[in-house]
N, C-alpha and C. Protein backbone atom coordinates (compact mmCIF):
# COMPACT_ATOMS: atom_id res chain seq x y z
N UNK A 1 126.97 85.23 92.15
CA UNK A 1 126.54 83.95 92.69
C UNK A 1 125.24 83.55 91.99
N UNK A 2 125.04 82.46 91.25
CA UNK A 2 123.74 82.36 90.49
C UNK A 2 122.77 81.53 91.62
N UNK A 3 121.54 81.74 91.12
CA UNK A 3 120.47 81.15 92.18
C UNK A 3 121.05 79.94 91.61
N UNK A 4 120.59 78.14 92.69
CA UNK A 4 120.85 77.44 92.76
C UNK A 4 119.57 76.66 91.97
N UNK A 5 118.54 76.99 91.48
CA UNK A 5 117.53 76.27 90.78
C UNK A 5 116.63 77.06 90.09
N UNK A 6 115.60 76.75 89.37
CA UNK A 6 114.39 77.68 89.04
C UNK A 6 114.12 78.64 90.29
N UNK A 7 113.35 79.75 89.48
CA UNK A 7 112.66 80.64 90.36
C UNK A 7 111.24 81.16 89.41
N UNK A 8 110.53 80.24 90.32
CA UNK A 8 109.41 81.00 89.55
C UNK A 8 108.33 81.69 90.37
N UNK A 9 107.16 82.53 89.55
CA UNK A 9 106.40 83.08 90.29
C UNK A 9 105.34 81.93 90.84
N UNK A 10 104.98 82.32 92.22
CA UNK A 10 104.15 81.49 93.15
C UNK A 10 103.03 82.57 93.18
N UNK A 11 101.82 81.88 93.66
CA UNK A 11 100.45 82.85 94.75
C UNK A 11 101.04 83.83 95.16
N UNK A 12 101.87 83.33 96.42
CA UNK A 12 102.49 84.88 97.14
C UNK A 12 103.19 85.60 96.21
N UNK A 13 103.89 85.59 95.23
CA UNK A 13 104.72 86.70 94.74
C UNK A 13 104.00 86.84 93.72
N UNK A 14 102.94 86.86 92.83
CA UNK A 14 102.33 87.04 91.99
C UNK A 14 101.81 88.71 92.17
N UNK A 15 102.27 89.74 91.46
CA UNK A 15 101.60 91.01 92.03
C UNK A 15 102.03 91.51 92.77
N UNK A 16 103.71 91.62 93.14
CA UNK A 16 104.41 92.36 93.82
C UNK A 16 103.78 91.79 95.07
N UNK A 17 103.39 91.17 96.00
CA UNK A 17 102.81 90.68 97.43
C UNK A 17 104.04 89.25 97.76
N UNK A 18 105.26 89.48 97.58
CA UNK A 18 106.20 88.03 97.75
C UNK A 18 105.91 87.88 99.73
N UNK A 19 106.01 86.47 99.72
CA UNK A 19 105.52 86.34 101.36
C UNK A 19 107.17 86.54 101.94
N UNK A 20 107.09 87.21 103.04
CA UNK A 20 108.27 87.46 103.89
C UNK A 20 109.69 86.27 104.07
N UNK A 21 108.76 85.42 104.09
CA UNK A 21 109.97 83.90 103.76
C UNK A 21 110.47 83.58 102.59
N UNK A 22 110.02 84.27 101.42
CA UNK A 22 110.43 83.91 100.54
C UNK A 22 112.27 84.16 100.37
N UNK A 23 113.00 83.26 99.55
CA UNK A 23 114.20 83.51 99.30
C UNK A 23 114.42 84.43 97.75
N UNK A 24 115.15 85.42 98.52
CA UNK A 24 115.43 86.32 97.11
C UNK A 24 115.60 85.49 95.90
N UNK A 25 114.90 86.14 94.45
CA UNK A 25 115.46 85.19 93.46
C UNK A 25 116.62 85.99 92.93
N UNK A 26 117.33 86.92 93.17
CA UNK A 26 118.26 87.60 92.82
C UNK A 26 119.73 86.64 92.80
N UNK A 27 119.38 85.42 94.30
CA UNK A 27 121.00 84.45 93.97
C UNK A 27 121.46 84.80 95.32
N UNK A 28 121.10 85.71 96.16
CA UNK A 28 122.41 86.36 97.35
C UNK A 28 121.86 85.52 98.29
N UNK A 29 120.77 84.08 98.14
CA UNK A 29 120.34 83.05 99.41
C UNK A 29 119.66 84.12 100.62
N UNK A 30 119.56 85.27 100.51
CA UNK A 30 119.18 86.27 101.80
C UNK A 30 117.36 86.11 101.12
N UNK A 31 116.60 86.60 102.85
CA UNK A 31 115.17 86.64 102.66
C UNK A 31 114.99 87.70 101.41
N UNK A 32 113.78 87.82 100.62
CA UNK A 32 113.62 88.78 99.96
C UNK A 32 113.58 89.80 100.57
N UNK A 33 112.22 90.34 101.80
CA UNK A 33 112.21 91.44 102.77
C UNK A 33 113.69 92.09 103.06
N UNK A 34 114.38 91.37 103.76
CA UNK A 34 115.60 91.64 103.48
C UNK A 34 116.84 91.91 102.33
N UNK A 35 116.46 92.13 101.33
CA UNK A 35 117.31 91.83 100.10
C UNK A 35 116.29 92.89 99.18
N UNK A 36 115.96 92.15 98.22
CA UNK A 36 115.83 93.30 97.08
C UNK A 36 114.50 93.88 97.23
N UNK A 37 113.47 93.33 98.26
CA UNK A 37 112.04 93.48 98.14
C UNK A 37 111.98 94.77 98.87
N UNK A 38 113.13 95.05 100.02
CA UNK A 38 113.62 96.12 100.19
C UNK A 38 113.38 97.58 99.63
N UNK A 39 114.37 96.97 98.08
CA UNK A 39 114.56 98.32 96.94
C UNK A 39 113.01 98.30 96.47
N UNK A 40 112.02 96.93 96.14
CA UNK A 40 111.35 97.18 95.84
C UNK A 40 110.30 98.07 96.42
N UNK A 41 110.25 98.09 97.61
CA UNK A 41 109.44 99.01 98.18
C UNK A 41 109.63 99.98 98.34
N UNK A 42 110.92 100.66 97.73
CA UNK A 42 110.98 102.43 97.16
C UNK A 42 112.70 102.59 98.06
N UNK A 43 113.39 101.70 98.96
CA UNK A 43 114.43 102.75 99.27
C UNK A 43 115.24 102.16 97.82
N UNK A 44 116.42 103.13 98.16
CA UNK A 44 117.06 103.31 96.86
C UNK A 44 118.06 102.51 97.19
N UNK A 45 118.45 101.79 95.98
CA UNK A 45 120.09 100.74 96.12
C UNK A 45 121.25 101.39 96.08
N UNK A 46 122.01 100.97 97.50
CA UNK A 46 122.94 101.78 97.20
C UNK A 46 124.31 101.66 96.45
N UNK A 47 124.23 100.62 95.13
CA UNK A 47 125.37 100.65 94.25
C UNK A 47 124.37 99.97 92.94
N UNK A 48 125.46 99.89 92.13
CA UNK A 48 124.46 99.75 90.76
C UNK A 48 124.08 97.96 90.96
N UNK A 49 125.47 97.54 91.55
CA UNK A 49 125.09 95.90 91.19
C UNK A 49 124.03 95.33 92.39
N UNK A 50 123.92 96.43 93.42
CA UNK A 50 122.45 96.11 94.03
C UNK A 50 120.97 96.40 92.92
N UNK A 51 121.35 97.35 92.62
CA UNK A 51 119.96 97.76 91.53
C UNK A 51 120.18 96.92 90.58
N UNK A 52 120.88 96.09 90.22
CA UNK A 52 120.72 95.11 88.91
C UNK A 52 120.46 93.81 89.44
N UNK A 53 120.69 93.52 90.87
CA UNK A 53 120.29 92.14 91.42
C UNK A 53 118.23 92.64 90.98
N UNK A 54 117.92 93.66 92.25
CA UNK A 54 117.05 93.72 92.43
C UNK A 54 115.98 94.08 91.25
N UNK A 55 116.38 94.62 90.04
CA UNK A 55 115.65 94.40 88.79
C UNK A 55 115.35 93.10 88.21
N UNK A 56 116.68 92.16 88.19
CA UNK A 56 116.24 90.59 87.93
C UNK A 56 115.06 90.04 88.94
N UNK A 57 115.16 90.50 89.97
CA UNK A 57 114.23 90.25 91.22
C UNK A 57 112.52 90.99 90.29
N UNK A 58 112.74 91.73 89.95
CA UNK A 58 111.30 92.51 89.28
C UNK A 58 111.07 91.83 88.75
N UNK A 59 112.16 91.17 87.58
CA UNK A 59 111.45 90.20 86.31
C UNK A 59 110.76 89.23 86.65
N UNK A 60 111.39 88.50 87.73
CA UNK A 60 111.32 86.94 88.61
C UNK A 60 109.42 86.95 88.84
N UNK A 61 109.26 88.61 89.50
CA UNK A 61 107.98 89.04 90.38
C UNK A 61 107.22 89.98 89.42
N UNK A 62 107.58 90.01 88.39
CA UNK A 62 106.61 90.77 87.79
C UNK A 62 106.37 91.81 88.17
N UNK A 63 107.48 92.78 88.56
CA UNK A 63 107.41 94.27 88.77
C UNK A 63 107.54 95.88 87.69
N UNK A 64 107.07 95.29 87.25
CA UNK A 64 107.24 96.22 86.17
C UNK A 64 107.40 97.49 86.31
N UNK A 65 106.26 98.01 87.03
CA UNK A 65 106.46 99.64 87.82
C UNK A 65 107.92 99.99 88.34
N UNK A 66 108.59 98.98 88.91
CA UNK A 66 109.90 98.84 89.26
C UNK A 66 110.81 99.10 88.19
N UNK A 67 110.45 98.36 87.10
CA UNK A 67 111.79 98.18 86.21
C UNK A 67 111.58 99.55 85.20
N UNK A 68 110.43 100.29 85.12
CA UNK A 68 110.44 101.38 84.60
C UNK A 68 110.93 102.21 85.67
N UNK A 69 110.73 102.48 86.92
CA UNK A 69 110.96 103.58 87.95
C UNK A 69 112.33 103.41 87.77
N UNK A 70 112.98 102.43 87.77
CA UNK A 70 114.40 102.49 87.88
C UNK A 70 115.24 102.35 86.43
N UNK A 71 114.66 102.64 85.42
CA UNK A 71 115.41 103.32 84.25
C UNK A 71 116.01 104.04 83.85
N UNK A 72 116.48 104.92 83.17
CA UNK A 72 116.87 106.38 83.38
C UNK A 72 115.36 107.24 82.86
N UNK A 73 115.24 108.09 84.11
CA UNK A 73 113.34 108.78 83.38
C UNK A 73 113.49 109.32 81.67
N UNK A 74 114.53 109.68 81.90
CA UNK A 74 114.94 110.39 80.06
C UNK A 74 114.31 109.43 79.18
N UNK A 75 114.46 107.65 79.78
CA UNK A 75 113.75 106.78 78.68
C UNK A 75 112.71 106.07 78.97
N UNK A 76 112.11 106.26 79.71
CA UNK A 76 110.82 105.60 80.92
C UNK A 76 109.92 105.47 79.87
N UNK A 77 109.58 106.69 79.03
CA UNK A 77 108.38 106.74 78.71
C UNK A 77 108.65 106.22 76.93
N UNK A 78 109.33 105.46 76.54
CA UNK A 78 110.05 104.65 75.52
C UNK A 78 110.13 103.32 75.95
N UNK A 79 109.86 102.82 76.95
CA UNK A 79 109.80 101.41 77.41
C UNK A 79 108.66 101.07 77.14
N UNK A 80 108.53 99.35 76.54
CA UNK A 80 107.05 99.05 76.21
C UNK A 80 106.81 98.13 77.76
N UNK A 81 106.07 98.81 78.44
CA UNK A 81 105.26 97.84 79.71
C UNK A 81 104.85 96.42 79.25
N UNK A 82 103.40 96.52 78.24
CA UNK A 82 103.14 95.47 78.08
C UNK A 82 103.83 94.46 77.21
N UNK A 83 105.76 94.30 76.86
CA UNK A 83 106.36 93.59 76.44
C UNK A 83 107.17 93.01 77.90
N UNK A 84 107.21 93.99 78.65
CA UNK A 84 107.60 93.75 79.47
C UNK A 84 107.03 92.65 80.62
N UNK A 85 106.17 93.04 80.65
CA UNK A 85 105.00 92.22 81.63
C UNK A 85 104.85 90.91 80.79
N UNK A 86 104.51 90.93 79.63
CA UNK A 86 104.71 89.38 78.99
C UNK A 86 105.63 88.73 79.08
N UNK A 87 106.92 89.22 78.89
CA UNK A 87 108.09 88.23 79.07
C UNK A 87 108.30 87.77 80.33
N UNK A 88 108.25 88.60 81.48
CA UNK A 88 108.22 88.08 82.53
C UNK A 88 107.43 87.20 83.21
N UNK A 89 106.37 87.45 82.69
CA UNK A 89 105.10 86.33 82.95
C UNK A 89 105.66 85.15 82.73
N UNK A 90 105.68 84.90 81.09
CA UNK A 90 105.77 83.65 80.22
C UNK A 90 107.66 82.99 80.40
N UNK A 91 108.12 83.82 81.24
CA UNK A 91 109.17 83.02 81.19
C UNK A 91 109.75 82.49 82.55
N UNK A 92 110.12 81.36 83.21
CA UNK A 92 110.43 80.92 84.04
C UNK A 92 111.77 80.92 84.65
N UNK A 93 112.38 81.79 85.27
CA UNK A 93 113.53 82.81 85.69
C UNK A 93 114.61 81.50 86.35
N UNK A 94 115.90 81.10 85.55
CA UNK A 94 116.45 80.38 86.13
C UNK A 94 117.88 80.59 86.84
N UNK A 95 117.93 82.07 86.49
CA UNK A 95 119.50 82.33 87.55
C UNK A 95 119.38 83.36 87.23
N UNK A 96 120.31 84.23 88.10
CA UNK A 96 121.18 85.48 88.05
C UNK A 96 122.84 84.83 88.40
N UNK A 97 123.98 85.57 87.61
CA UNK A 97 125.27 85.84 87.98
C UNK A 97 125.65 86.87 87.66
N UNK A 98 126.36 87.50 88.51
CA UNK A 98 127.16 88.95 88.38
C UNK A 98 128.68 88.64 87.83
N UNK A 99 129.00 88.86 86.97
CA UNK A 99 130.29 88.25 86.51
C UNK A 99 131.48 89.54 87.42
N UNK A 100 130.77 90.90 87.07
CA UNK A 100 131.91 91.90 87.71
C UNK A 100 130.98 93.25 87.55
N UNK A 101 131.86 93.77 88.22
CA UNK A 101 131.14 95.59 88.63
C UNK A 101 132.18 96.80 88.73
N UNK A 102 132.01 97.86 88.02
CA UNK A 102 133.29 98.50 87.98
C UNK A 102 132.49 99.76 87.98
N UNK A 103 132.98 100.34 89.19
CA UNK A 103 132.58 101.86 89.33
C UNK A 103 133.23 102.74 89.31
N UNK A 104 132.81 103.52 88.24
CA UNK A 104 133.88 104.47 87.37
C UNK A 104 134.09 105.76 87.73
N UNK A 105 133.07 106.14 89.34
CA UNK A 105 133.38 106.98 89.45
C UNK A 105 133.08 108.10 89.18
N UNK A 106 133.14 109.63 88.71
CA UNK A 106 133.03 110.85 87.93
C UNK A 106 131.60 111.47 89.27
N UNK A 107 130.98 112.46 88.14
CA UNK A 107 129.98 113.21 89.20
C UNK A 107 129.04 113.83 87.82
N UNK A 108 127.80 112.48 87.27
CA UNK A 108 127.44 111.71 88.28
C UNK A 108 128.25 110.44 88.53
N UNK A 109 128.00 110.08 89.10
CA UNK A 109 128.88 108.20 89.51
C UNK A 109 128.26 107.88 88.41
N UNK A 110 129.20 106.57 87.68
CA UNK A 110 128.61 105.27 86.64
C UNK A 110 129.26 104.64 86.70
N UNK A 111 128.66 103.66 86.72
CA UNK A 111 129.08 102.01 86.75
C UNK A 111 128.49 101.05 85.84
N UNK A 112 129.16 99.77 85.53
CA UNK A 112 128.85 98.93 84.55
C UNK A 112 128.71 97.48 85.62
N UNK A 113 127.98 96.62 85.16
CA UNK A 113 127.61 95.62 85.83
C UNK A 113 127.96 94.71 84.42
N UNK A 114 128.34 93.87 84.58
CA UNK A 114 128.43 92.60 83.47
C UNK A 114 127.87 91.44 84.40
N UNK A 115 126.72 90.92 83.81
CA UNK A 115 125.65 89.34 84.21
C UNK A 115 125.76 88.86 83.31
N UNK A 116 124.61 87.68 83.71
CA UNK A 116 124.16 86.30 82.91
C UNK A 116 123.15 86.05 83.57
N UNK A 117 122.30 86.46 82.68
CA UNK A 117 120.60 86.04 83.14
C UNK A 117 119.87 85.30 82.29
N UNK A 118 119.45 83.97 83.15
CA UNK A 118 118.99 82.42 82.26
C UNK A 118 117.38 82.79 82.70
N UNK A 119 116.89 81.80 81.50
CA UNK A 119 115.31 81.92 81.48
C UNK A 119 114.91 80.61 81.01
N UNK A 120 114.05 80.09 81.16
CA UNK A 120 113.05 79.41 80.38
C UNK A 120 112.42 79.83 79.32
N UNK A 121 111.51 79.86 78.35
CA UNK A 121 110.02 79.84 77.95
C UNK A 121 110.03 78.95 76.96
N UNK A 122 108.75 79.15 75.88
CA UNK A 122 108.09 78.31 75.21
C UNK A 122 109.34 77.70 74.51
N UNK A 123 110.00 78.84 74.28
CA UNK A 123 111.39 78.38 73.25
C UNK A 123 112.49 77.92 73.32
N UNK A 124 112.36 77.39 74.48
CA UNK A 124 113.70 76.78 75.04
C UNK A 124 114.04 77.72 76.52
N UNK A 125 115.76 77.28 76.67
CA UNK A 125 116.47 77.60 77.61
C UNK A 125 117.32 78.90 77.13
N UNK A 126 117.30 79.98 77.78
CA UNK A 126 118.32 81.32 77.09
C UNK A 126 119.14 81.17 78.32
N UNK A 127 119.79 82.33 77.47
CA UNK A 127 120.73 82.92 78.53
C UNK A 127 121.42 84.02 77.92
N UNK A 128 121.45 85.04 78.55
CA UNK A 128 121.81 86.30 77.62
C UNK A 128 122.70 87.09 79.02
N UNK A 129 123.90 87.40 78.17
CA UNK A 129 124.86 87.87 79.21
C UNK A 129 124.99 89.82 78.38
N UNK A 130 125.42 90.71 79.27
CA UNK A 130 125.58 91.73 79.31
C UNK A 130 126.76 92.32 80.02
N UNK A 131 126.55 93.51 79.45
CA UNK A 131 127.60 94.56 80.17
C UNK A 131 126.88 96.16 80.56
N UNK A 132 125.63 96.34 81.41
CA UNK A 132 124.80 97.25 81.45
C UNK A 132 125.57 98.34 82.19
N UNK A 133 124.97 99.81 81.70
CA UNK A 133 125.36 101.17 82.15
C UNK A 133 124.24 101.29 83.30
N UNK A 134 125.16 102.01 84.41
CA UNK A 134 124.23 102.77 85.27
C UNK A 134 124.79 104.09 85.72
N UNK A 135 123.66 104.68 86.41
CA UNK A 135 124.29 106.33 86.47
C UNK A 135 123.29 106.58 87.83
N UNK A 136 124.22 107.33 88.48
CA UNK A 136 123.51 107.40 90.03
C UNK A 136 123.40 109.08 89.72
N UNK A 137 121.78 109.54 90.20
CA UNK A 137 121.14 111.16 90.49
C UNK A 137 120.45 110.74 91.34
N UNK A 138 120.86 111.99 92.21
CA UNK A 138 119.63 112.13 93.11
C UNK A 138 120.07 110.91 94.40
N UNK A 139 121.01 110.90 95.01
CA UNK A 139 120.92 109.62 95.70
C UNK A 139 120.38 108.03 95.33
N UNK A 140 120.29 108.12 93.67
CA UNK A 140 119.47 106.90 92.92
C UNK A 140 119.75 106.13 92.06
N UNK A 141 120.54 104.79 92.04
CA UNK A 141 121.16 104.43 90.88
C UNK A 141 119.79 104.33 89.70
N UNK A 142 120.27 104.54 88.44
CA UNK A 142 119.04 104.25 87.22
C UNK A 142 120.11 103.48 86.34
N UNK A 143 119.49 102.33 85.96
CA UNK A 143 119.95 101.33 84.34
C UNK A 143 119.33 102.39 83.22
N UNK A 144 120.61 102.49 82.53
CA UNK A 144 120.70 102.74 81.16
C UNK A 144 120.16 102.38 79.84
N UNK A 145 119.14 102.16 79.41
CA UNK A 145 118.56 101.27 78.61
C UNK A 145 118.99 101.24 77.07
N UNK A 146 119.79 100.79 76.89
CA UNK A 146 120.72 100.69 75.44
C UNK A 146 119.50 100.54 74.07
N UNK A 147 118.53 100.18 74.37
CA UNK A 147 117.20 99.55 73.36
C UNK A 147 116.28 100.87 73.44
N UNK A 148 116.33 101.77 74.45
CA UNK A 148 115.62 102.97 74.22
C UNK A 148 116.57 104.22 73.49
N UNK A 149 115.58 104.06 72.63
CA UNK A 149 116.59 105.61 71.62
C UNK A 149 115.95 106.89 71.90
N UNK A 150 117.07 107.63 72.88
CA UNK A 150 116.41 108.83 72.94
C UNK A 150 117.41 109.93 72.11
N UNK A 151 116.37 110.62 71.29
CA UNK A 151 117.45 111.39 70.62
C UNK A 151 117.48 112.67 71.30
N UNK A 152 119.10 113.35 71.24
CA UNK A 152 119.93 114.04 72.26
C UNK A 152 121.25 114.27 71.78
N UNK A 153 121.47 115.86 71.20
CA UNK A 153 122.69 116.08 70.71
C UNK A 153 123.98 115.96 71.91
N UNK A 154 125.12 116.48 71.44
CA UNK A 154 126.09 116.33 71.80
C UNK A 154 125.94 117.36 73.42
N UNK A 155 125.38 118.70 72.91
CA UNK A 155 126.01 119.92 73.40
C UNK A 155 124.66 119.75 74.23
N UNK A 156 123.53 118.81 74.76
CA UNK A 156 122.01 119.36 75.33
C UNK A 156 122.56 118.69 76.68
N UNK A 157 121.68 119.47 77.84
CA UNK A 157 121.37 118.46 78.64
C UNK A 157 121.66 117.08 78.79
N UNK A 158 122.47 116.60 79.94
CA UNK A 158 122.30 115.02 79.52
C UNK A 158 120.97 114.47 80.10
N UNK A 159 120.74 113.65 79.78
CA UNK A 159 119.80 112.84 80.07
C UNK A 159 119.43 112.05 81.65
N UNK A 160 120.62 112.07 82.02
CA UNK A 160 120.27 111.56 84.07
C UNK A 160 120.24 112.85 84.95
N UNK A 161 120.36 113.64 84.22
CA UNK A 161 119.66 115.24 84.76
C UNK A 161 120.89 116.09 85.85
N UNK A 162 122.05 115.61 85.70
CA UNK A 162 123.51 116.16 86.49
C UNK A 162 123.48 117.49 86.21
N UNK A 163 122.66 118.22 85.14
CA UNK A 163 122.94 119.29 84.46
C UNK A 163 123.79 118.99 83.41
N UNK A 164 124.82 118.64 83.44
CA UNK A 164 126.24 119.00 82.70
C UNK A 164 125.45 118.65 81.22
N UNK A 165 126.92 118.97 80.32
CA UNK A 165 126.46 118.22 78.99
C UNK A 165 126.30 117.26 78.25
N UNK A 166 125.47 116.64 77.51
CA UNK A 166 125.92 115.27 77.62
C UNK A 166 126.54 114.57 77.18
N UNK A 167 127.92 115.55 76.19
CA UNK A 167 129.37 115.09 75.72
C UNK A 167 130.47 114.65 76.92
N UNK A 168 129.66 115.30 77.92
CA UNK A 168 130.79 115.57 79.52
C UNK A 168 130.32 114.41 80.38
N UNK A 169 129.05 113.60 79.98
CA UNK A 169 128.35 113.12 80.81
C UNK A 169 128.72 111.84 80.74
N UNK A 170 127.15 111.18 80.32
CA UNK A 170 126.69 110.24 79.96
C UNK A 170 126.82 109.41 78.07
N UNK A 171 127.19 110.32 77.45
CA UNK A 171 127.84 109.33 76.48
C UNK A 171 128.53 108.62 75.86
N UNK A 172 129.68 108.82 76.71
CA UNK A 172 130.49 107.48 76.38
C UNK A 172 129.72 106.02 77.47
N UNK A 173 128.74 106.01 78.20
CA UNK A 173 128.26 104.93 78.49
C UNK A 173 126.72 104.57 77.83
N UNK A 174 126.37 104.71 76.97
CA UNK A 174 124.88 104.26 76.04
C UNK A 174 125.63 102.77 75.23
């Protein structure tokens, strides 16, 4: 369901502080408190296409701490913050749509979310659609970050920490 207009940052949501009335910018028309500001305040989402509403919700609010906590940690520390925090700043958040969600299941669980997330900035109007990996540990869905290269043979550890290997795991979804 895409939000119905701009969403941009206000006073109140400036700095993770969104006021209780605010309407989620995630698109689901529900209060934020109720909705993703929820996840933001640490409980965990319980499917991936909740954790991918509520990350667009980070961008919207400038949560950054968020959108790293909920990465996979294997690539946390490969994410650039301060690219992050700029784009979200400088760009004026004009929808979320979830096109589809397919949970694939296995142990750990993964699922794929396919969106369309519109923006503003200096450079016009975007819109950049996807097909993102997620992988639930720990009672915790984490996004997959396709742009972080972590190098990791076939036969090591996987990377969302199941133990297993990460031929068995997690690589057929990077």
């Amino acid at each position: 369901m895409p939000v119905s207009g701009p969403t941009r940052k206000t006073s109140e949501s400036i700095g993770g502080n969104p006021m209780s009335t605010s309407i989620c910018p995630c698109g689901s028309g529900n209060l934020l408190d109720a909705c993703c500001g929820h996840y933001h305040a640490g409980h965990p989402a319980p499917c991936a296409t909740a954790l991918m509403r509520s990350r667009y919700s980070a961008y919207v609010l400038g949560l950054v701490d968020y959108l790293v906590d909920t990465t996979l940690p294997a690539q946390q520390a490969g994410l650039d913050r301060d690219a992050i925090n700029a784009w979200s700043a400088q760009s004026t958040w004009l929808g979320l749509e979830i096109e589809s969600s397919e949970v694939l299941g296995g142990q750990p669980e993964h699922a794929f979310v396919t969106f369309i997330a519109r923006w503003h900035d200096s450079e016009g109007e975007h819109s950049h659609r996807e097909k993102s990996s997620f992988v639930q540990n720990n009672g915790r869905w984490y996004f997959i970050d396709p742009t972080v290269e972590v190098k990791i043979g076939r036969n090591d550890a996987c990377l969302c920490g199941s133990g297993q290997k990460f031929k068995k795991c997690c690589s057929s979804y990077r």
